[in-house]
Each structure stands twice: as C-alpha cells, then as structure tokens.
Protein backbone atom coordinates (compact mmCIF):
# COMPACT_ATOMS: atom_id res chain seq x y z
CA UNK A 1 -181.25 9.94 40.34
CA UNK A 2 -178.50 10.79 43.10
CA UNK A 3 -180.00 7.66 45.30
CA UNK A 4 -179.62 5.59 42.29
CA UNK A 5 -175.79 6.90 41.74
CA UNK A 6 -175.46 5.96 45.28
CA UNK A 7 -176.34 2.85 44.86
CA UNK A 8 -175.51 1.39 41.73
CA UNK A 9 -173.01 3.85 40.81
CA UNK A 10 -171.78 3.68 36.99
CA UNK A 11 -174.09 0.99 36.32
CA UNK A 12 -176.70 3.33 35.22
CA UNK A 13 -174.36 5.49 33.82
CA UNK A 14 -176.97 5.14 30.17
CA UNK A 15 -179.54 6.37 33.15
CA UNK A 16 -177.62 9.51 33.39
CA UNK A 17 -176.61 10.23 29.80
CA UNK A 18 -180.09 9.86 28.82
CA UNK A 19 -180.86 12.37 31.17
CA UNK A 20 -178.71 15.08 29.95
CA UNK A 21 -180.83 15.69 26.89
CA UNK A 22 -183.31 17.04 29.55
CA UNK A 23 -184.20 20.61 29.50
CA UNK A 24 -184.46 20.51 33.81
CA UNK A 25 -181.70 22.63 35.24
CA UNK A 26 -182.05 20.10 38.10
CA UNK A 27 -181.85 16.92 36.34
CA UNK A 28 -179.13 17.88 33.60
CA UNK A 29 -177.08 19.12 37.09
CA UNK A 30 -177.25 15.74 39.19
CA UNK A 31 -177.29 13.90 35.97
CA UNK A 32 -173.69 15.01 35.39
CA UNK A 33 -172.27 14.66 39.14
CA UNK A 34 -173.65 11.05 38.63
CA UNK A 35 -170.85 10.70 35.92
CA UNK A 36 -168.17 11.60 38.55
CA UNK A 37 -165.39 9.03 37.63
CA UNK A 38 -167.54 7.13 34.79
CA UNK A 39 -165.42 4.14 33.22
CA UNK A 40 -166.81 5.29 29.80
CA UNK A 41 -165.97 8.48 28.94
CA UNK A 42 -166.29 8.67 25.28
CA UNK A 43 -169.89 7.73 25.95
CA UNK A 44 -170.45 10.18 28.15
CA UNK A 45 -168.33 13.26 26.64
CA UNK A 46 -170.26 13.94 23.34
CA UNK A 47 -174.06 14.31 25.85
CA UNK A 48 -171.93 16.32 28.33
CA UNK A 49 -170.70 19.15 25.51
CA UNK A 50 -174.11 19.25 23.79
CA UNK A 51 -175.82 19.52 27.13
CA UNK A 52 -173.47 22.38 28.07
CA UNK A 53 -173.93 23.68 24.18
CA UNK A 54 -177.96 23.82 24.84
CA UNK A 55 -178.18 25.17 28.25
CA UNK A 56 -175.92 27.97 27.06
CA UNK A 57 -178.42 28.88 24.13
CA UNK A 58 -180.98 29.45 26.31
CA UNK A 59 -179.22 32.53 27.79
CA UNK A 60 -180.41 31.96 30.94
CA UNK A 61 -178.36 33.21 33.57
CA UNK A 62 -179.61 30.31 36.13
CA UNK A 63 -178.56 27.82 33.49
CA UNK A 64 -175.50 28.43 36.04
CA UNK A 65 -175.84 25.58 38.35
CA UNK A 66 -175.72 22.99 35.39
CA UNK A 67 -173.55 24.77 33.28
CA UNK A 68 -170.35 24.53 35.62
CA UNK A 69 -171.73 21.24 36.69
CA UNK A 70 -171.67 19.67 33.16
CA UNK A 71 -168.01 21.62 32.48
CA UNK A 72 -166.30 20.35 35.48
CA UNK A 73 -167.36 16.53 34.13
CA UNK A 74 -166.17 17.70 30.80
CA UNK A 75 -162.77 18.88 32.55
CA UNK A 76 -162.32 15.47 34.29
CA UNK A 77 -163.57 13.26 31.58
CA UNK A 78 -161.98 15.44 28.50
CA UNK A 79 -158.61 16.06 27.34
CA UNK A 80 -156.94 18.54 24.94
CA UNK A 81 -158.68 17.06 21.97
CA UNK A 82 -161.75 18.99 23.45
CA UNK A 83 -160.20 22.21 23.79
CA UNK A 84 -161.54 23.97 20.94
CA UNK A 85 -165.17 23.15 21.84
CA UNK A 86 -164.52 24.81 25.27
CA UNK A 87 -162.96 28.12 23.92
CA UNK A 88 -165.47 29.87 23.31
CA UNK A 89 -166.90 29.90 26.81
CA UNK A 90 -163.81 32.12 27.83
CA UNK A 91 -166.08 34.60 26.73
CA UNK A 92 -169.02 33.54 28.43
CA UNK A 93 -171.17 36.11 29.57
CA UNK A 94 -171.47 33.99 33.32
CA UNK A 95 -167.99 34.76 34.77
CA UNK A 96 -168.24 31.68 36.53
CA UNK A 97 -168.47 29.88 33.32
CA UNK A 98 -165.89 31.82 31.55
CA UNK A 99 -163.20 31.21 34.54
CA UNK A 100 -163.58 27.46 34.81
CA UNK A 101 -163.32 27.25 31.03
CA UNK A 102 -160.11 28.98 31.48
CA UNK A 103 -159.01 26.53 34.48
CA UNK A 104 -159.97 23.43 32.33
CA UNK A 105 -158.15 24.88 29.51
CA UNK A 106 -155.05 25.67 31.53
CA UNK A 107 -154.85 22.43 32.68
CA UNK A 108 -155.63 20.28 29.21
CA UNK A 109 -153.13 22.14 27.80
CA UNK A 110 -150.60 23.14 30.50
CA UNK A 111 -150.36 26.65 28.96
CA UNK A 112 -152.54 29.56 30.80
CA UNK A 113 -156.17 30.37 29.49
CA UNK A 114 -157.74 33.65 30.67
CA UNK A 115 -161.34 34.24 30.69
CA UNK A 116 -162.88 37.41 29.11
CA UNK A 117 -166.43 36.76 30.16
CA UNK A 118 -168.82 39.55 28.22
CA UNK A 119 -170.96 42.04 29.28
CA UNK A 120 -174.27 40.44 31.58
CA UNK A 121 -177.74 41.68 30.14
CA UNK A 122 -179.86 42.97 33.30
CA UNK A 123 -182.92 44.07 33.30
CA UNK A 124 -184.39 48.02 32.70
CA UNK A 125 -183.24 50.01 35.76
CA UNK A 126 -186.58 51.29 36.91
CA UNK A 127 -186.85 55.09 37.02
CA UNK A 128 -187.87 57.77 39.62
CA UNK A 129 -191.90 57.65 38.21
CA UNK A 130 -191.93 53.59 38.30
CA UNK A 131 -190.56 53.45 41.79
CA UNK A 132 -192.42 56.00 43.08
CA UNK A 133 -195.99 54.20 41.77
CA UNK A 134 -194.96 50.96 43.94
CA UNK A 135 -194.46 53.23 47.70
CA UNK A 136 -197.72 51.72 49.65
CA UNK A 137 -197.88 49.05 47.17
CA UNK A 138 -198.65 46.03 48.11
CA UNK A 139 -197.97 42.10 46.65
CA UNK A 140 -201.68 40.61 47.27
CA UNK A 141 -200.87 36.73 46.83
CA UNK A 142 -203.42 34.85 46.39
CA UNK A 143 -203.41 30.67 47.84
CA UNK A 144 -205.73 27.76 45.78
CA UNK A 145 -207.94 26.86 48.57
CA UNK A 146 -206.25 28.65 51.76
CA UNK A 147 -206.86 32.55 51.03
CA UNK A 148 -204.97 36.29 50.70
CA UNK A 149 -202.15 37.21 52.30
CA UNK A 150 -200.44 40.82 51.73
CA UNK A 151 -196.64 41.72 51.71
CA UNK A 152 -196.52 45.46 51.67
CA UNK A 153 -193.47 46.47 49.03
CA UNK A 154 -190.24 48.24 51.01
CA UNK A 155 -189.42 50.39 47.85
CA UNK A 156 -186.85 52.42 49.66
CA UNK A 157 -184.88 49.81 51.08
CA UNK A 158 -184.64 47.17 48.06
CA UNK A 159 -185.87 48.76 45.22
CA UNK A 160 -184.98 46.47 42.27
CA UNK A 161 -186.46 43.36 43.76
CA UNK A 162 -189.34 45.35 44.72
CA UNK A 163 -189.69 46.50 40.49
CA UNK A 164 -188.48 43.19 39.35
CA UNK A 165 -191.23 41.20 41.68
CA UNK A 166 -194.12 44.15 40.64
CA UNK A 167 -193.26 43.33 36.96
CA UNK A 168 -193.11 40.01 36.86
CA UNK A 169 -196.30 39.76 38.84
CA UNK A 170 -198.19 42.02 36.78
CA UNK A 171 -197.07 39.98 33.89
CA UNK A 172 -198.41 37.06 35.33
CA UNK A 173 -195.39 35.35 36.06
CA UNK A 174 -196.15 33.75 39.43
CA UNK A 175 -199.85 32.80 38.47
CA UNK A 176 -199.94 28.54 38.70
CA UNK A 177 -196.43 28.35 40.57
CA UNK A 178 -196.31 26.73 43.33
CA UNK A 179 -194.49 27.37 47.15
CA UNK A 180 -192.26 24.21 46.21
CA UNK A 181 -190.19 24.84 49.95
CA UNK A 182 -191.58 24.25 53.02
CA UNK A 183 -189.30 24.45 56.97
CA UNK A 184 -191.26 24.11 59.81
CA UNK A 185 -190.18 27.19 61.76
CA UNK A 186 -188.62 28.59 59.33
CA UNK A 187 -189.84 29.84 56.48
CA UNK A 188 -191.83 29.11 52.90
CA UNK A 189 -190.27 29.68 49.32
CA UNK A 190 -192.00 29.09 46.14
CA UNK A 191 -192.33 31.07 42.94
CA UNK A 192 -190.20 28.91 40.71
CA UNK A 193 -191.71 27.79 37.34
CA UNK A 194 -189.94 23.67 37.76
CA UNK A 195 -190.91 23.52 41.38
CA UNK A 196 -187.17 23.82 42.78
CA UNK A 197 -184.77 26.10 43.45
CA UNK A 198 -182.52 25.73 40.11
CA UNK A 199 -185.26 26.97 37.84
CA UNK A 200 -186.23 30.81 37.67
CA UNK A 201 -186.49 33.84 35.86
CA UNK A 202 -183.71 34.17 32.86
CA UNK A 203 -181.94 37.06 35.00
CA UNK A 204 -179.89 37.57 38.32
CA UNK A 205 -179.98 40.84 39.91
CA UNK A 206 -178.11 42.35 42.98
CA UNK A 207 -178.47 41.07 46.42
CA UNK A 208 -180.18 44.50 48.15
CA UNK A 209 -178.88 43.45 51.68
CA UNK A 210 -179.58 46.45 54.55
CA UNK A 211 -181.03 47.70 57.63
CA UNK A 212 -183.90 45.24 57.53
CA UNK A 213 -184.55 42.04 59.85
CA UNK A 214 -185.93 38.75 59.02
CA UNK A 215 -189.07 38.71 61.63
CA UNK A 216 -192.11 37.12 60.92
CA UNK A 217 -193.67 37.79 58.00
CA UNK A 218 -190.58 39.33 56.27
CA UNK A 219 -190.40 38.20 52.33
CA UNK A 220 -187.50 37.93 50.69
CA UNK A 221 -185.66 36.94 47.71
CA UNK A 222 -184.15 33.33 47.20
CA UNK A 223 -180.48 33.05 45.84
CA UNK A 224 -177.82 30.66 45.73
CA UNK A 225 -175.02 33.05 46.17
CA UNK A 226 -174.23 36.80 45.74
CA UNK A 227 -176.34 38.07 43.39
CA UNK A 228 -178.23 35.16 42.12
CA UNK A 229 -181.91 36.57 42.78
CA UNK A 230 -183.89 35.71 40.12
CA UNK A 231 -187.77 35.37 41.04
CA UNK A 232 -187.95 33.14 43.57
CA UNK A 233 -189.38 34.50 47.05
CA UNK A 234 -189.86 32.94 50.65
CA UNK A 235 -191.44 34.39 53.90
CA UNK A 236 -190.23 33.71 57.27
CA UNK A 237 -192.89 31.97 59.33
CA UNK A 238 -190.94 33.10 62.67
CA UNK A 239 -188.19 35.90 63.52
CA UNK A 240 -184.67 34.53 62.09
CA UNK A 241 -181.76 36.81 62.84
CA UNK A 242 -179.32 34.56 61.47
CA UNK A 243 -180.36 35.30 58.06
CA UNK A 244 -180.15 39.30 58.61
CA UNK A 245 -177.98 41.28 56.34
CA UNK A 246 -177.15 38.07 54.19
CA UNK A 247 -180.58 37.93 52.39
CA UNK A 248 -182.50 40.71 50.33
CA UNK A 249 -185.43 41.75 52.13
CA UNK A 250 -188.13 43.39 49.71
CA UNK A 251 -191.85 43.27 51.52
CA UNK A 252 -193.49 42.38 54.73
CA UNK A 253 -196.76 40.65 55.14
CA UNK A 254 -199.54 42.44 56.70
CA UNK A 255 -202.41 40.82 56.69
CA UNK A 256 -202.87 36.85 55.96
CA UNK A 257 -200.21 35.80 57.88
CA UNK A 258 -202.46 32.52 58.99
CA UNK A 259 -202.58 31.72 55.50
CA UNK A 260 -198.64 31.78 55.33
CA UNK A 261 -198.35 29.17 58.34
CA UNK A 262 -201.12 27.29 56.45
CA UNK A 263 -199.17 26.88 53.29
CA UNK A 264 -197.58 23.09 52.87
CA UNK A 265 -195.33 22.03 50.31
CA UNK A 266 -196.93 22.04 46.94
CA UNK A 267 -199.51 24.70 47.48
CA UNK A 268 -200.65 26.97 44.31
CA UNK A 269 -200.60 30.51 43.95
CA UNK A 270 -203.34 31.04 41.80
CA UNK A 271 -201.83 34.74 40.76
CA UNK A 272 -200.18 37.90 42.84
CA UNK A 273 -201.75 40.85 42.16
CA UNK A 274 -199.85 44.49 42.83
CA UNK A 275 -202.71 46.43 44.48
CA UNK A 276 -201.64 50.02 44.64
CA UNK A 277 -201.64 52.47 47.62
CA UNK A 278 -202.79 49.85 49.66
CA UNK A 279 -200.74 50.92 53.12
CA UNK A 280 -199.55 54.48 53.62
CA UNK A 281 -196.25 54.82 55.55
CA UNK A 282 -196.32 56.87 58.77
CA UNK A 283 -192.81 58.51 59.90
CA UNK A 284 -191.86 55.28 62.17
CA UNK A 285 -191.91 53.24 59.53
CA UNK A 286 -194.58 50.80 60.30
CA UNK A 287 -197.09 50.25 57.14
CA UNK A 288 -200.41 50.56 57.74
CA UNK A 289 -203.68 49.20 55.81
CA UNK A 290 -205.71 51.73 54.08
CA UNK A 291 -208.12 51.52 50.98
CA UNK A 292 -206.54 50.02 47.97
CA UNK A 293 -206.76 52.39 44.87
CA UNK A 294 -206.67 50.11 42.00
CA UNK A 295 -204.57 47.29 41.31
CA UNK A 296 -202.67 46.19 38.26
C-alpha cells in the first residue's frame, strides 16, 4: 500500500479508507500515512476516528504504532468540531497517546490541553520461587523441518523477559509463529503472531539493558523504543557490539546454533518448550549442558 501511495498518491485514497476497517496494526498504520494531505477529508475523518476508537478497545498496548499514526491524520485532517471525540484519550492509558491528544487539542482549540494518561496494566511481577524454577532453564525452540536449537535463560541478568518468554511459551504462545525477520549477518527475529514487527503480545515491559554482549548466539527481545518489549525475540547470527547495552538480552543459544544460520525468512516454530535444569551455571558464568529434568 505505501508503493501504491507513492505512486498514485490520493487517487486511491478509497484504497486506504477501506483499509482502516482492518484489524492489522500494520495495515491500519500505513493506511493512514497514505492519507497524508488527502483532498477529501470528510471522507476520510469519520474511518480515521472509528479506526482509532477500535484499536483502542482492544487494550493492546502495541496498538501504539497505529494509534498515534491514525491521531496525527486526525490532527491534520480535523478541526475543533472533533474535539470532543479526542478528549477522552487525554486519559489514555499509552502516554504517548494521551500527550498527542493533548497537542492536537491545544492546537484545534488554541487553548492548552494536558494529558492525564492512567495507570498501564503490566503483567504479575514474578516472585522469588518462579524465578528461581527458570535458573538452568532453558528455551528449547523447535524449527518445521530444520531442527532444535537451545537458548539457555539468563534469569539473573533480565529476569522479566526471561518469566514473560517462560510463560508465554509454556502457554503455547509461540507454537505456529513464524521468524518473520531475516539479516544476513546479522541476526533472526520472529515470534510475532501477524508476521511483522507491529503485532505482539497485548503488553510492553521494561527494557532489562546490562552487562551482557550481543555475540553470537545471544537472544534478545525486539522493541521499537524504550520499553516496548512485548514477545517478539531475535538471535544474533554473528557478534554485534553496536547493539550492546541498547537491547535486552535474556538467553544464549547453546546448542543448535546451525539451525539458527539455517533459518530463512518465513520459517515455523512448531512450539518452544521450557526444559528445566537443562545447564547448570559454574562460577565463570559460562552455562553448561547437563541432563534436562522435565520440561513444561
């Protein structure tokens, strides 16, 4: 749809409306930056608002990316007369939401708007007895067709993505996605339920940057700013400094890492298991393989 914007511009502009009734964070998103500047804006404003209304029921917090994409077009296609439809997202519970709302108020109505976003919902903090099941755990990821790889869980250094992946694996989350990213010599991401990196689990949690490199083989979690990790992983195929301390590193792989450079865009993950005291940790911090006692 962007190469089509590009090249016809706003004479598919019924392309893109259309389009806003879908329920892809992707496609709702580009859908309104194709209405940048539309010449019919009273066709456009009433799909723009009742996008925005419907992405912001599912209370999502990666509805993000077309959420403030669909309320900037309402900002520059809208006027005061829409101001009391965009009130009530001064109290949104994104505060990126709630502080455009209050910028596209401000400037409809040329008096000042301030934005009172609400309290996020995270996720259970996990406690002492949880955390202390996944040390020596390992992710066991199983690849349609290419084999096992293992990423051996780094509880001490990041654990809420470590509890967050466990659970979500356990739950069966990741069985059927696909690795939807693939950069020669650089790394693989996958784990997103639309096969892109705008669709993922309802919830953000908090980049756990530290001490730990991106070398080979080191998994981390996907975001698209501070604190937008949701369930989306990648694995760097070779050492990448340039990502250290930017990027939350959760798990290293162990063993499998041929079937990580085999992996090409599109390949399944038929499930992840969480095999349990897989690897015991020696004092220098290397993990080591030993015999897995159960999984789950």
């Amino acid at each position: 749809m962007s190469g089509l914007a590009r090249i016809v511009k706003h004479e598919a502009d019924a392309v893109y409306v259309a389009a806003l009734g879908a329920a892809d964070n992707q496609l709702a998103m580009t859908a309104a930056r194709a209405l940048d500047g539309t010449p019919d804006a009273a066709a456009a404003l009433p799909a723009l608002l009742g996008a925005l209304a419907r992405f912001t029921q599912t209370d999502s917090d990666t509805a993000r990316d077309p959420r403030t994409a669909l309320l900037e077009r309402v900002g520059q296609l809208g006027s005061k007369a829409q101001a009391v439809e965009l009130r009530p997202y001064l109290s949104d519970r994104d505060p990126r939401v709630a502080e455009l709302a209050a910028k596209i108020l401000s400037d409809w109505t040329g008096e000042p708007h301030r934005a009172s976003p609400a309290l996020r919902r995270i996720d259970p903090v996990p406690d002492e007895q949880e955390l202390a099941g996944l040390d020596g755990a390992a992710l066991r990821v199983h690849m349609k067709g290419l084999g096992v790889f293992d990423a051996v869980l780094i509880v001490d250094e990041a654990p809420l993505s470590c509890a967050r992946v466990a659970r979500l694996a356990a739950a069966g989350y990741y069985d059927g996605l696909t690795f939807h990213r693939v950069v020669p010599n650089f790394l693989i991401q996958g784990g997103s339920p639309g096969a892109n990196e705008f669709a993922g689990h309802d919830r953000y949690m908090r980049d756990e940057v530290g001490r730990l490199s991106h070398h080979r083989g080191a998994m981390g979690i996907s975001t698209r700013g501070r604190d937008t990790g949701d369930a989306q992983f990648y694995v760097d195929t070779v050492d990448v400094p340039r990502l250290d301390h930017e990027y939350t590193v959760f798990a290293q792989v162990t063993r499998g890492m041929e079937v990580v450079d085999a992996v090409l865009e599109g390949a399944v993950i038929e499930k992840v298991e969480v095999v349990l005291g897989a690897y015991e940790i020696p004092r220098d911090g290397r993990r080591q393989a030993t015999t897995a006692h159960g999984t789950r």
